[in-house]
PDB file of N, CA and C in Angstrom:
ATOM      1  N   UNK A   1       0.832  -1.185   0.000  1.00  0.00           N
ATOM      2  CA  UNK A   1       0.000   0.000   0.000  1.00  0.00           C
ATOM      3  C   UNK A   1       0.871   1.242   0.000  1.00  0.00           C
ATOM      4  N   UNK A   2       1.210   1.766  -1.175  1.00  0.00           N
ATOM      5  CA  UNK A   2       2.247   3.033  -1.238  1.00  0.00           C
ATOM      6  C   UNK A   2       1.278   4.208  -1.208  1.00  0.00           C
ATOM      7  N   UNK A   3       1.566   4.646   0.019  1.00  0.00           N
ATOM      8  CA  UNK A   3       0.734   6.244   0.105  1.00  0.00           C
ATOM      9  C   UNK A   3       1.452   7.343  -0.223  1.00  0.00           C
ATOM     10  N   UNK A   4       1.952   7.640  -1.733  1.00  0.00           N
ATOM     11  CA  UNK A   4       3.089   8.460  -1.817  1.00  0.00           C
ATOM     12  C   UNK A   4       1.911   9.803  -2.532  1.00  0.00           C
ATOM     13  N   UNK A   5       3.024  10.654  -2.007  1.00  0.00           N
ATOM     14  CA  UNK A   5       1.817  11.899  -2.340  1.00  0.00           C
ATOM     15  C   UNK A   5       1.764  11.812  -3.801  1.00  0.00           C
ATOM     16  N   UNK A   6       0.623  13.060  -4.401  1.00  0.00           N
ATOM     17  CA  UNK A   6       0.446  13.373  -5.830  1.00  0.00           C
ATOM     18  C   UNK A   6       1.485  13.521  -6.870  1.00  0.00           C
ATOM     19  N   UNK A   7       2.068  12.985  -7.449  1.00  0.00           N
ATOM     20  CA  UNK A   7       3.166  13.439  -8.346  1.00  0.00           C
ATOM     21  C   UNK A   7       2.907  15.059  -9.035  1.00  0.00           C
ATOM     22  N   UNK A   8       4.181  15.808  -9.358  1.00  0.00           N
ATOM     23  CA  UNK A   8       4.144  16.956  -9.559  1.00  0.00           C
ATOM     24  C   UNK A   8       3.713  16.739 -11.331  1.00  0.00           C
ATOM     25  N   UNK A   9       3.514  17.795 -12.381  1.00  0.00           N
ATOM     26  CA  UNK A   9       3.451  17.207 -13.585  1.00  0.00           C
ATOM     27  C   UNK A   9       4.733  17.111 -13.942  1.00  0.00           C
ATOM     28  N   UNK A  10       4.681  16.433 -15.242  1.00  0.00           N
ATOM     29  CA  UNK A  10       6.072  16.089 -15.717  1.00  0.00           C
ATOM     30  C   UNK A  10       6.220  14.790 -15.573  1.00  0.00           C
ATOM     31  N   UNK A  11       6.937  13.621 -15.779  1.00  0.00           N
ATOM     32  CA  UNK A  11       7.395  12.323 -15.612  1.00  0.00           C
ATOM     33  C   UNK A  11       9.016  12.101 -15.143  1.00  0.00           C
ATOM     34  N   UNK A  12       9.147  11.276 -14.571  1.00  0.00           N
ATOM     35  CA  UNK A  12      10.605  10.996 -14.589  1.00  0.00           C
ATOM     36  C   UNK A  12      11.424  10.338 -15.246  1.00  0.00           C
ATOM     37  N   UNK A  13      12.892  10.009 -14.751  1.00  0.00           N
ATOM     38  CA  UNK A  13      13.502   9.328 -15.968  1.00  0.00           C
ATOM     39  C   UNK A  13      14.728   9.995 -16.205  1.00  0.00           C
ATOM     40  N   UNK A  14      14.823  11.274 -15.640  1.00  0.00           N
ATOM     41  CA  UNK A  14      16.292  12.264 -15.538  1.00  0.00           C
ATOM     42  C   UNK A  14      16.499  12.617 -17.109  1.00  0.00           C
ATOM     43  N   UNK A  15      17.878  13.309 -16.766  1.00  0.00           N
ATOM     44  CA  UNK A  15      18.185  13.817 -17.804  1.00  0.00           C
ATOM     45  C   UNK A  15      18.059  14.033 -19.641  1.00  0.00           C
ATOM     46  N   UNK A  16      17.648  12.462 -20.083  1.00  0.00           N
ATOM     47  CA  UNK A  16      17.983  12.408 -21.508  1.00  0.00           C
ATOM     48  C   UNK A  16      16.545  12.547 -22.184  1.00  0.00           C
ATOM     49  N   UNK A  17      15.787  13.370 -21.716  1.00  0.00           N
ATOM     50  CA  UNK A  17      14.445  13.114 -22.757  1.00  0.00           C
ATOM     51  C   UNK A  17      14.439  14.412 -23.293  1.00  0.00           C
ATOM     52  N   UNK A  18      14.995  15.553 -22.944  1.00  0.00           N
ATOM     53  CA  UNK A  18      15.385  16.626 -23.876  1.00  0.00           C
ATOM     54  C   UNK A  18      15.056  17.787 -22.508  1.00  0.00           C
ATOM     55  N   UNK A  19      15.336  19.126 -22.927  1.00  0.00           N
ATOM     56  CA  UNK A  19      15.253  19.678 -22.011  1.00  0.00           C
ATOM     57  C   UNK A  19      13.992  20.475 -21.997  1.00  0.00           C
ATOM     58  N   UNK A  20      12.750  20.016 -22.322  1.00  0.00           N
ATOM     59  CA  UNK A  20      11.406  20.464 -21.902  1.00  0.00           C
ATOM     60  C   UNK A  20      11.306  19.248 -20.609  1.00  0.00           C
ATOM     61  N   UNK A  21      11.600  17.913 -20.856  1.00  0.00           N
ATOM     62  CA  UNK A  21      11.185  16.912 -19.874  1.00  0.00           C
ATOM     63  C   UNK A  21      11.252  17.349 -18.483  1.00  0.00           C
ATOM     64  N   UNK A  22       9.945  17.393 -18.055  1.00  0.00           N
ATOM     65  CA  UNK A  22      10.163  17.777 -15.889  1.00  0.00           C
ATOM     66  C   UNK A  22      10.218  16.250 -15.518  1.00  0.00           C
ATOM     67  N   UNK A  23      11.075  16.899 -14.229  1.00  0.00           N
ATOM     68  CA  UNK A  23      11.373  15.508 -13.557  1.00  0.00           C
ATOM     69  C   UNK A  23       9.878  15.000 -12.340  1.00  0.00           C
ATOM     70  N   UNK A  24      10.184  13.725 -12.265  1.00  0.00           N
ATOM     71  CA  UNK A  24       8.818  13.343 -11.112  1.00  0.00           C
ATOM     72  C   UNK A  24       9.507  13.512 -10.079  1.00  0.00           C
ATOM     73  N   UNK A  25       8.693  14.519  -9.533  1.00  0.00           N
ATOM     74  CA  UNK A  25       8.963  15.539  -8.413  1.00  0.00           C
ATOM     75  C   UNK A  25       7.592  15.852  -7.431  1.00  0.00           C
ATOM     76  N   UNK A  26       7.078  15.688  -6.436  1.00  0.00           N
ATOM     77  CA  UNK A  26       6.365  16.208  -5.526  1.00  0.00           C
ATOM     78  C   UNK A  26       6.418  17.358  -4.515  1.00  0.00           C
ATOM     79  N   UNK A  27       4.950  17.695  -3.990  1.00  0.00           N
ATOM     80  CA  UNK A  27       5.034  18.185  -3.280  1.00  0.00           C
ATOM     81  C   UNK A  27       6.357  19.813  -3.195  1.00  0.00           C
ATOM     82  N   UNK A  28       7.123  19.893  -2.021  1.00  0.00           N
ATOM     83  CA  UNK A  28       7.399  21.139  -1.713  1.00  0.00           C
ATOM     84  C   UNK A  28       8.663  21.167  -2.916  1.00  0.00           C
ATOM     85  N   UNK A  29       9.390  19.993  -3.442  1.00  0.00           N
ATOM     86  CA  UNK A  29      10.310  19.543  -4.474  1.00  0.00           C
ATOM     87  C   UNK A  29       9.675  20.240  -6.024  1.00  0.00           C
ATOM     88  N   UNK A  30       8.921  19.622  -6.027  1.00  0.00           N
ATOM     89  CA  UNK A  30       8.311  20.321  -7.004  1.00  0.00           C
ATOM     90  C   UNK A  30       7.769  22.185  -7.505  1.00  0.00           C
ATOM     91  N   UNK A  31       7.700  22.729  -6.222  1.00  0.00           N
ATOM     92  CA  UNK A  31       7.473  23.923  -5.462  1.00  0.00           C
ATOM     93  C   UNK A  31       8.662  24.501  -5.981  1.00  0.00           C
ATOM     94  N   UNK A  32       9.683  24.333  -5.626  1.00  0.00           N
ATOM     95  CA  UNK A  32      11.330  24.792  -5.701  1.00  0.00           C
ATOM     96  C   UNK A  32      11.823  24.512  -6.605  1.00  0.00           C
ATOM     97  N   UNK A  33      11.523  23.305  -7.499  1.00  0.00           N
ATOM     98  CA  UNK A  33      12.010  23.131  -8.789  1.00  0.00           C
ATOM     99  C   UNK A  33      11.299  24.097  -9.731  1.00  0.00           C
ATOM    100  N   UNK A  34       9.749  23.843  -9.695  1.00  0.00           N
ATOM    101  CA  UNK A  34       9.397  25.291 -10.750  1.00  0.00           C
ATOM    102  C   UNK A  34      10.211  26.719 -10.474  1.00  0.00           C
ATOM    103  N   UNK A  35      10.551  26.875  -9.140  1.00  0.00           N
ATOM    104  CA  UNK A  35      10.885  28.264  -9.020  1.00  0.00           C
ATOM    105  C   UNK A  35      12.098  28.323  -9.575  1.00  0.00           C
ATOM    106  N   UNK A  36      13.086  27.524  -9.640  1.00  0.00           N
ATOM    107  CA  UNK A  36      14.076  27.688 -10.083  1.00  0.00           C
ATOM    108  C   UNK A  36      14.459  27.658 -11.884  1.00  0.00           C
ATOM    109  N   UNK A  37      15.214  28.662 -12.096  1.00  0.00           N
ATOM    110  CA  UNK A  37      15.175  28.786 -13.495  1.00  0.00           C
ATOM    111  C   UNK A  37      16.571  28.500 -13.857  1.00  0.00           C
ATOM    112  N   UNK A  38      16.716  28.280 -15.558  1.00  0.00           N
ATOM    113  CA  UNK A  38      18.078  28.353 -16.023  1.00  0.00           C
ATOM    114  C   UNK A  38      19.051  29.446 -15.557  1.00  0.00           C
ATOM    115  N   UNK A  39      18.330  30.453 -15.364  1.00  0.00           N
ATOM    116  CA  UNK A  39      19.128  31.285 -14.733  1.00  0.00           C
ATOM    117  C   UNK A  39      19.636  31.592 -12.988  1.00  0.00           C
ATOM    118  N   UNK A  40      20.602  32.018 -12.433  1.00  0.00           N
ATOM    119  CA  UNK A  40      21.078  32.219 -11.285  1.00  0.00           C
ATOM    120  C   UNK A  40      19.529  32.679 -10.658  1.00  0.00           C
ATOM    121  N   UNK A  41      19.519  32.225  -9.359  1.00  0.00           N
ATOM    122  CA  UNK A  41      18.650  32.751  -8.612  1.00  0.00           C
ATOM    123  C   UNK A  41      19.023  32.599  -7.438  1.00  0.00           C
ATOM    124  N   UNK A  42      19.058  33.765  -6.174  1.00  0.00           N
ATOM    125  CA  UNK A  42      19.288  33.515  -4.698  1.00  0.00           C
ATOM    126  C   UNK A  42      18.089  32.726  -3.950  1.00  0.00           C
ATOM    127  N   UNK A  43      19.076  32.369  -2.672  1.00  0.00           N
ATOM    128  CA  UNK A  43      18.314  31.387  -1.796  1.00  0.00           C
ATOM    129  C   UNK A  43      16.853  32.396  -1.621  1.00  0.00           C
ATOM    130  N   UNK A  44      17.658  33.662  -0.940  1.00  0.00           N
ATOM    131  CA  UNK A  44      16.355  34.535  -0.180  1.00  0.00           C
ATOM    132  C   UNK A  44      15.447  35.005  -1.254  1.00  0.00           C
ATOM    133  N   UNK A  45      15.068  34.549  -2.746  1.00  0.00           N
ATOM    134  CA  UNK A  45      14.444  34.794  -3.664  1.00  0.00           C
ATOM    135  C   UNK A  45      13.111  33.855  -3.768  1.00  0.00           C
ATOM    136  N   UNK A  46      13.880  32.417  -3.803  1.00  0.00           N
ATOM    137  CA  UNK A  46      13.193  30.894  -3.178  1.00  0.00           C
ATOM    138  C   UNK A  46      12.581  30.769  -1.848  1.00  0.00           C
ATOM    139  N   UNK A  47      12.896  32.023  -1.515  1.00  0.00           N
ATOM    140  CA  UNK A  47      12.243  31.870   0.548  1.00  0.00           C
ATOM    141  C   UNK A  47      11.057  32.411   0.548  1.00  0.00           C
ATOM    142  N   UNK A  48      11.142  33.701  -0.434  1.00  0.00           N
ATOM    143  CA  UNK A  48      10.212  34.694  -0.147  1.00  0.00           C
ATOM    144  C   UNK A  48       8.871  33.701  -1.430  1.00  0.00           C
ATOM    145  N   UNK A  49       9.873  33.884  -2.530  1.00  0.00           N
ATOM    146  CA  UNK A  49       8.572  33.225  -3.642  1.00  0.00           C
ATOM    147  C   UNK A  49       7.804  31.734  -3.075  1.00  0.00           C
ATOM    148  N   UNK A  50       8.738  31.124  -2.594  1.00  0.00           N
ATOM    149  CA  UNK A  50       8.129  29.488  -1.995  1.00  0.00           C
ATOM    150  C   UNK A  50       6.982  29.404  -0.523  1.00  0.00           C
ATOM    151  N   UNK A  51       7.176  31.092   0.166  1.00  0.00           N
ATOM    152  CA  UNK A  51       6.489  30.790   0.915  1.00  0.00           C
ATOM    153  C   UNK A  51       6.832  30.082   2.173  1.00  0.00           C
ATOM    154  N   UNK A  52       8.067  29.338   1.843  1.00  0.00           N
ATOM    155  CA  UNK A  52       8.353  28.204   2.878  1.00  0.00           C
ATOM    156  C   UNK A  52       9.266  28.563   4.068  1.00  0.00           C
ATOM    157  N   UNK A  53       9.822  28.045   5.026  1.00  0.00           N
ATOM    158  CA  UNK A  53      10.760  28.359   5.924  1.00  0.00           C
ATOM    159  C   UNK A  53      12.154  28.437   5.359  1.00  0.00           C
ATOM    160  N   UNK A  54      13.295  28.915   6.192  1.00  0.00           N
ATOM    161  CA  UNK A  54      14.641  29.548   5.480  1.00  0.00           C
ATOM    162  C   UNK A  54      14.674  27.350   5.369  1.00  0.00           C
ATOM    163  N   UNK A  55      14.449  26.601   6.640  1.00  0.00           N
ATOM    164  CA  UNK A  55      15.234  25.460   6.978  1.00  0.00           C
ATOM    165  C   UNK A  55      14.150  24.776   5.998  1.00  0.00           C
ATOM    166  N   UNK A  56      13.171  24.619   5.517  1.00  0.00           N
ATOM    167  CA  UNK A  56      12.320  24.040   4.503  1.00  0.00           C
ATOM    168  C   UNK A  56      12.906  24.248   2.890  1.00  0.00           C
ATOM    169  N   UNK A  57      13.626  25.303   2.660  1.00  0.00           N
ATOM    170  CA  UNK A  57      13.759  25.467   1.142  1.00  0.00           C
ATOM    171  C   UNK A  57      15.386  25.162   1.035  1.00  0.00           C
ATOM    172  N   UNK A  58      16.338  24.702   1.850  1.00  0.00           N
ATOM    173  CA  UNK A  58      17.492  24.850   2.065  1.00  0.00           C
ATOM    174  C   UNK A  58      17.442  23.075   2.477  1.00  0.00           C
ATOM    175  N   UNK A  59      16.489  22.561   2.718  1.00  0.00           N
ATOM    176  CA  UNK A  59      16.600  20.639   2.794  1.00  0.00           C
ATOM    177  C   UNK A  59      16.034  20.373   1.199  1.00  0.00           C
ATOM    178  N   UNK A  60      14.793  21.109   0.587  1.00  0.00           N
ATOM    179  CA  UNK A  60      14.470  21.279  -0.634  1.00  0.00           C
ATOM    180  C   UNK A  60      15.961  20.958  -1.541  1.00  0.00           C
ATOM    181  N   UNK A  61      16.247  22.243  -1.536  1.00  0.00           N
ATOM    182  CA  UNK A  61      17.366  22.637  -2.467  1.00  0.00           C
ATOM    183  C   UNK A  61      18.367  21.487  -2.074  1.00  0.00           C
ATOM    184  N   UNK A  62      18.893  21.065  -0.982  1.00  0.00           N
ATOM    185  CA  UNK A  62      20.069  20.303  -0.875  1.00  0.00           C
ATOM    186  C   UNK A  62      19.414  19.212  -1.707  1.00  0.00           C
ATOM    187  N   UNK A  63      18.076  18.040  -1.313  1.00  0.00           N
ATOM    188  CA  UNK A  63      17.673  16.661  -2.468  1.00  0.00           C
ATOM    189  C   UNK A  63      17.721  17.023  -3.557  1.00  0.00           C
ATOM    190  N   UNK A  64      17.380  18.573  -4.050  1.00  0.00           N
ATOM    191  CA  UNK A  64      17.319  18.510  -5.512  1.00  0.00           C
ATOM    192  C   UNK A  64      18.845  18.585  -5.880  1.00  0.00           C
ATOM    193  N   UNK A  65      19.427  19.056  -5.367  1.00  0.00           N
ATOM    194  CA  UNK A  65      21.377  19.097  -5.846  1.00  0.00           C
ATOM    195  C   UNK A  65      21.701  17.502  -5.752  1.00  0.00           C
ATOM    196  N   UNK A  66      21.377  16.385  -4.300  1.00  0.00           N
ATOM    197  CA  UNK A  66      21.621  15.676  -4.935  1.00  0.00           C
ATOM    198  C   UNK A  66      21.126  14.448  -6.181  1.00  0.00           C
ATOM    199  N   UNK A  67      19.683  15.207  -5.780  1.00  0.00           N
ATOM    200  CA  UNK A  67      19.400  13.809  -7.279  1.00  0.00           C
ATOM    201  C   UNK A  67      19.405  14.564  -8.722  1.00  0.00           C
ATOM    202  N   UNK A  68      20.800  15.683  -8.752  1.00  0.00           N
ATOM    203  CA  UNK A  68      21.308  16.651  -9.838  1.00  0.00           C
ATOM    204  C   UNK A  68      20.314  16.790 -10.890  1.00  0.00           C
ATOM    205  N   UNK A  69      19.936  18.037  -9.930  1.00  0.00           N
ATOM    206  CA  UNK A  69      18.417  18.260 -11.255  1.00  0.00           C
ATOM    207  C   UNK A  69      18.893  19.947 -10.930  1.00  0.00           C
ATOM    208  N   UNK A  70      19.746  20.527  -9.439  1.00  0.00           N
ATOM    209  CA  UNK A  70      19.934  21.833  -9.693  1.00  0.00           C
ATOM    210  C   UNK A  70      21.492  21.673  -9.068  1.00  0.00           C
ATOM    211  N   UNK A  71      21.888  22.674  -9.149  1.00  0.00           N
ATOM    212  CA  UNK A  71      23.392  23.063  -8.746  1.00  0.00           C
ATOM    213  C   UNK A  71      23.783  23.994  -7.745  1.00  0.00           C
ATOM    214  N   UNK A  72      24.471  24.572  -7.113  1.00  0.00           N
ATOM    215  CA  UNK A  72      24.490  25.977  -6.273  1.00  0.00           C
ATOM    216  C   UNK A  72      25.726  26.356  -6.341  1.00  0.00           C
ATOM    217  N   UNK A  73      25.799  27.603  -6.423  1.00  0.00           N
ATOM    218  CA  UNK A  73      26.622  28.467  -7.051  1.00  0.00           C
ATOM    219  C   UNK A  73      27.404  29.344  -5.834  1.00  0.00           C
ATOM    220  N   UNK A  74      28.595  29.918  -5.853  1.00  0.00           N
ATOM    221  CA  UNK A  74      28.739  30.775  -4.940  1.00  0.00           C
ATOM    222  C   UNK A  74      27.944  31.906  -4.636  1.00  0.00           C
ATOM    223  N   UNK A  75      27.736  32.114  -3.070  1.00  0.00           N
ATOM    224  CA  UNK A  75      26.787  33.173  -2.398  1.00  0.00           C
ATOM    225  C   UNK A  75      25.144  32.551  -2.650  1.00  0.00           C
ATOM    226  N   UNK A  76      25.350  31.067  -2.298  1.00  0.00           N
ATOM    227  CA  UNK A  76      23.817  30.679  -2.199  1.00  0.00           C
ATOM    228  C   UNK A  76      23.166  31.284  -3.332  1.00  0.00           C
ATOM    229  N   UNK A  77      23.474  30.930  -4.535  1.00  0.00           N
ATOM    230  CA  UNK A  77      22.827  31.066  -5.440  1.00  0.00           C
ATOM    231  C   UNK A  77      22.662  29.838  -6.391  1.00  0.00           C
ATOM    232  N   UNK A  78      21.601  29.464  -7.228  1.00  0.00           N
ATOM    233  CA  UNK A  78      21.129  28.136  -7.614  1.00  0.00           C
ATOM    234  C   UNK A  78      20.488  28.352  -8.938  1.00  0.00           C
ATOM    235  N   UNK A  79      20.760  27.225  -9.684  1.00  0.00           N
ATOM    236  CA  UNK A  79      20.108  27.234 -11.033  1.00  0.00           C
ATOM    237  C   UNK A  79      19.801  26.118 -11.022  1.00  0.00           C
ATOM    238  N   UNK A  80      18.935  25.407 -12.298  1.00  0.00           N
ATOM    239  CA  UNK A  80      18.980  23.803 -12.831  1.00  0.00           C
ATOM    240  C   UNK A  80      20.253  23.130 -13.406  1.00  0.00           C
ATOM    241  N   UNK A  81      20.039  22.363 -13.037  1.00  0.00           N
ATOM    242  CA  UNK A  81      21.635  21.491 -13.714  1.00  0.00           C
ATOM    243  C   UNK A  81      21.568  21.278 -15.331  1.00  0.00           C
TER     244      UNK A  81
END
């Protein structure tokens, strides 16, 4: 009986389906991944737009760095991988 929350849209499968493909992502993951763009964006940008706590978008951001879907940059700044 897997009670896993709603999947975000998009499918998974990582990297190779081209770069429109979203990854299967939920919940607050999903939240932080839309916010984040190809381009540089600060933490306190993701705090204020997400709504979420400083310690909620900063455990966010660390799973998405490691299942390398974003990166972080010097001065807490973050893009997609």
């Amino acid at each position: 009986m897997d009670r896993s929350p709603e999947p975000a849209r998009g499918r998974g499968g990582g990297g190779e389906g081209g770069d429109d493909a979203e990854p299967f992502l939920a919940g607050d993951e999903a939240k932080i991944f839309g916010l984040v763009s190809e381009d540089d964006k600060q933490i306190e940008q993701l705090i204020t737009e997400s709504r979420l706590s400083a310690a909620e978008v900063s455990g966010v951001l660390m799973a998405l760095e490691l299942k390398g879907l974003i990166r972080q940059y010097p001065g807490k700044v973050f893009a997609r991988a």
